[in-house]
Protein backbone atom coordinates (compact mmCIF):
# COMPACT_ATOMS: atom_id res chain seq x y z
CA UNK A 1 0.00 0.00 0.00
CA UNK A 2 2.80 2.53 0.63
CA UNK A 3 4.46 1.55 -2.25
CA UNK A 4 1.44 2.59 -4.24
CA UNK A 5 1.02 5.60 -2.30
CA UNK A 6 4.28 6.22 -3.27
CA UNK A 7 3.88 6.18 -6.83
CA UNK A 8 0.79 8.00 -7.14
CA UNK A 9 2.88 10.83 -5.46
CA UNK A 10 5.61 10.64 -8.14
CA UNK A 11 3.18 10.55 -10.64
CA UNK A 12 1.01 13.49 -9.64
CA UNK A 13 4.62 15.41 -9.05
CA UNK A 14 4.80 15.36 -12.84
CA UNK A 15 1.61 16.48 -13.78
CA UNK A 16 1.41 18.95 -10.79
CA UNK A 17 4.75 19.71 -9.63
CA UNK A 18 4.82 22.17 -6.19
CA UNK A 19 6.21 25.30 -7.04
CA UNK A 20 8.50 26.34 -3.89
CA UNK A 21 9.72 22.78 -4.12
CA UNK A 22 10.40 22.22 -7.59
CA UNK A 23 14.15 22.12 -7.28
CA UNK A 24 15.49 20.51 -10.04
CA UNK A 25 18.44 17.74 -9.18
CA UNK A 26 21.25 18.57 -11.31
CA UNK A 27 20.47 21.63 -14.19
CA UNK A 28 21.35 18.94 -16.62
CA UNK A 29 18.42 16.38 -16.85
CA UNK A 30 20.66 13.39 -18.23
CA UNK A 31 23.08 13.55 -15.14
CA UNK A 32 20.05 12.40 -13.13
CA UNK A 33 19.23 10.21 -15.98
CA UNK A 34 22.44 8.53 -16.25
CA UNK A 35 22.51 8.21 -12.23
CA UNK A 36 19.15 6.82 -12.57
CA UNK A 37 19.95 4.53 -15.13
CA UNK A 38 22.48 3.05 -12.74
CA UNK A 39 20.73 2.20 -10.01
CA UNK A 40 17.42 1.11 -11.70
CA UNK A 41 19.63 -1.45 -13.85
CA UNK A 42 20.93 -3.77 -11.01
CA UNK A 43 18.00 -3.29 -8.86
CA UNK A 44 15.38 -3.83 -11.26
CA UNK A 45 17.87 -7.88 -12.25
CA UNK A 46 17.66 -8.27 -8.23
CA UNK A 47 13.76 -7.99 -8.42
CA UNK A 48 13.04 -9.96 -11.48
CA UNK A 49 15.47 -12.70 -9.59
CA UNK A 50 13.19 -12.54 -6.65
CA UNK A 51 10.07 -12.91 -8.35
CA UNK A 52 11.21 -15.58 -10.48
CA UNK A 53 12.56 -17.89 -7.80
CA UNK A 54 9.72 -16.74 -4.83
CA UNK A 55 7.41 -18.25 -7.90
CA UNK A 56 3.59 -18.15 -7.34
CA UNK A 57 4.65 -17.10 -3.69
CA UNK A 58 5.11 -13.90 -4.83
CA UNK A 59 1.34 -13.33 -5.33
CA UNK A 60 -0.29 -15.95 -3.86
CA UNK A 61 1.04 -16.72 -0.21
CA UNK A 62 1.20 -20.05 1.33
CA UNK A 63 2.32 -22.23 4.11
CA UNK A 64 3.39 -24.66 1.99
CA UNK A 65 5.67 -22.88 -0.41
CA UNK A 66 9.24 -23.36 -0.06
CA UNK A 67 11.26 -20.23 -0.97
CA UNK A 68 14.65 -20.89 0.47
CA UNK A 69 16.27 -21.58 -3.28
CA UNK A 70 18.21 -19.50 -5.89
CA UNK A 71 18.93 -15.61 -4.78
CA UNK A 72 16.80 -16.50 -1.43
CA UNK A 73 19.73 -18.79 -0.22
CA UNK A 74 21.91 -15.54 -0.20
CA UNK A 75 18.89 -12.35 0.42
CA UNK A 76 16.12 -13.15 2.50
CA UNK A 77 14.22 -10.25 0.72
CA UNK A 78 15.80 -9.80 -2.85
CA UNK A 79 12.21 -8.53 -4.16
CA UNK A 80 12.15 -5.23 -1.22
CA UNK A 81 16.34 -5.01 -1.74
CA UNK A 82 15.06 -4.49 -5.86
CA UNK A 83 11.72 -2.62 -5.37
CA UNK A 84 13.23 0.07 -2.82
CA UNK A 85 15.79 1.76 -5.08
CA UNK A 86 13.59 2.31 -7.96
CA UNK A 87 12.08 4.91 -6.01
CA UNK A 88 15.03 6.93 -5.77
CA UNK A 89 15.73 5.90 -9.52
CA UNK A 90 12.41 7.08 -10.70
CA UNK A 91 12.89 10.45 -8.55
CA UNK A 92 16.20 10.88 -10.57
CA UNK A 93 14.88 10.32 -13.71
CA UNK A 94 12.42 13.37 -12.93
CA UNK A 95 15.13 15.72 -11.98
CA UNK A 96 13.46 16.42 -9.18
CA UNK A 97 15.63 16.89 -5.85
CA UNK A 98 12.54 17.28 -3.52
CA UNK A 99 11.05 13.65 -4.94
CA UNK A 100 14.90 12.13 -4.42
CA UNK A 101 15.10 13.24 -0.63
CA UNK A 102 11.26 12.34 -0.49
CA UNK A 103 11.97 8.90 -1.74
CA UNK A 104 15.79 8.58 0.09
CA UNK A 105 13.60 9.22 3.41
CA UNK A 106 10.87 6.53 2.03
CA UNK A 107 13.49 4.01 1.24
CA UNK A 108 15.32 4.73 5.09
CA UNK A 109 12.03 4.78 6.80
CA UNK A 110 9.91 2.03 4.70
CA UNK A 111 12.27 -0.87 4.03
CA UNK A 112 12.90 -1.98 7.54
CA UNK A 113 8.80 -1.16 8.63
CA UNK A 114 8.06 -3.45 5.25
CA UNK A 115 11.00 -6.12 6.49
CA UNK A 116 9.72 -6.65 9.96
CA UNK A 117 5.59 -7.19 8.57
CA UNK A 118 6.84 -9.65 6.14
CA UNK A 119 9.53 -11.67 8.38
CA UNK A 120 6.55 -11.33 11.12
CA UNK A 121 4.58 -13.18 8.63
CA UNK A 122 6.80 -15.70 7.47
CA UNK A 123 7.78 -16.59 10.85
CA UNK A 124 3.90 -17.51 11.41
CA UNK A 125 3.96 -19.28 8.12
CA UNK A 126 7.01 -21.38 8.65
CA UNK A 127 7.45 -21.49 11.81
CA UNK A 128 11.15 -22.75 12.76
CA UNK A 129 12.24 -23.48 9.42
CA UNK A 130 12.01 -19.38 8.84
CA UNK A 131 13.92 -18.95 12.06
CA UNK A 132 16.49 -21.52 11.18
CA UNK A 133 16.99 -19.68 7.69
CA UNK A 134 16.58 -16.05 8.74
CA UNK A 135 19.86 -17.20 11.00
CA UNK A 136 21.88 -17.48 8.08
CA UNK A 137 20.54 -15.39 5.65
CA UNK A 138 21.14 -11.66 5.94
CA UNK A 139 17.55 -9.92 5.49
CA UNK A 140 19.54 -7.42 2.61
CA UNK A 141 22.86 -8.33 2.57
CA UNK A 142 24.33 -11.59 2.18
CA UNK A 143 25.76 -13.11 5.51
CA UNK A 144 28.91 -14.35 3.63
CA UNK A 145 31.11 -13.74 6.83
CA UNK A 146 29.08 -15.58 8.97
CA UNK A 147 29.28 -18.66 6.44
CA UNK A 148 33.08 -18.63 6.77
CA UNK A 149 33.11 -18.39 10.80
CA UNK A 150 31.03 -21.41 10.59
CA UNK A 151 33.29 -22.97 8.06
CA UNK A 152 36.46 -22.10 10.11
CA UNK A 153 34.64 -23.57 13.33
CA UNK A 154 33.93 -27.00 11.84
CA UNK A 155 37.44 -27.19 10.55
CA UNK A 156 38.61 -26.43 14.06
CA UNK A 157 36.28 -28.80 15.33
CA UNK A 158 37.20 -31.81 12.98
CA UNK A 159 41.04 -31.39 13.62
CA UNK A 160 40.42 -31.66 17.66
CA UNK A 161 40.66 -34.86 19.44
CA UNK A 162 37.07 -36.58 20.28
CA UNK A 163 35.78 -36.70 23.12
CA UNK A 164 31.91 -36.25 24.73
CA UNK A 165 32.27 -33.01 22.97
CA UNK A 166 31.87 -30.41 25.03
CA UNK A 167 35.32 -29.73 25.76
CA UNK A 168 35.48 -29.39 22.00
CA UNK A 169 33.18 -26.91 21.59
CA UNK A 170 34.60 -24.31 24.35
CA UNK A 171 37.88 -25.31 22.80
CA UNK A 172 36.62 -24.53 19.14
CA UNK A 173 35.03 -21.19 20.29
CA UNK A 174 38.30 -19.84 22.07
CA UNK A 175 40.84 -20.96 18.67
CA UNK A 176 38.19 -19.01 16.83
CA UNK A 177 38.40 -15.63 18.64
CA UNK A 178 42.02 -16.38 18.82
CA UNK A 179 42.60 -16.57 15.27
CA UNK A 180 40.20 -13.44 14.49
């Protein structure tokens, strides 16, 4: 719903722009183009790449569907990580500085209200399984360091001598902060 609020905004800035605020981003329109351009290129891939792999779950929600595949192995919310910057992008692309601050503070604001509702959600979908993979998945950004801690502390593990294996765990944690 904000999302579409959002866009009937940008679209009624065009046709009815405000006239104290109609500060113009750059005095040449292609710079903001250009900048545009560049954002609304890899964010509109990262979308695309989370509808495609989120499937039918994309518009039709169920407790069923299983959505940890593809780019939601890495991104627990590829399609919000896409969706978000077009805002800006769009804002560009109308030169207008007022509608790039508007949408920059829509972006800050709205992503993590929109990422807490939908994790809420999932989490009453899928119970455990979401917490399990919200643990390591990054909600934006790939956890790729926490996938080499845990590959560094079942290395460290495997080389210790076994035992009832508690001794190797306390072990394991200290040669881990050690080495980091």
């Amino acid at each position: 719903m904000c999302e579409f609020i959002m866009i009937i905004n940008m679209i009624l800035w065009i046709w009815f722009p405000v006239p104290n605020l109609a500060w113009a981003f750059h005095p040449n329109p292609v710079v903001g183009e250009v900048i545009a351009f560049a954002i609304a290129v890899p964010s509109s891939a990262i979308l695309m790449k989370g509808v495609k792999d989120a499937g039918k779950e994309t518009m039709q929600p169920s407790k069923t569907t299983k959505i940890f595949g593809g780019i939601y192995q890495h991104i627990g919310h590829p399609q919000t990580l896409g969706e978000m910057p077009l805002f800006i992008a769009v804002a560009l692309f109308i030169n207008s500085l007022f509608l790039v601050l508007w949408a920059t503070l829509f972006v800050i604001l709205g992503t993590p209200i929109l990422v807490y509702y939908e994790e809420k959600d999932l989490v009453k979908r899928f119970g455990n399984a979401y917490l399990e993979y919200r643990r390591r998945t990054g909600a934006l950004i790939p956890k790729f360091w926490k996938k080499k801690t845990e590959q560094r502390l079942a290395q460290i593990v495997r080389r210790l001598p076994q035992n009832d294996g508690s001794i190797n765990r306390v072990n394991a944690t200290v040669e881990l902060s050690i080495a980091h």
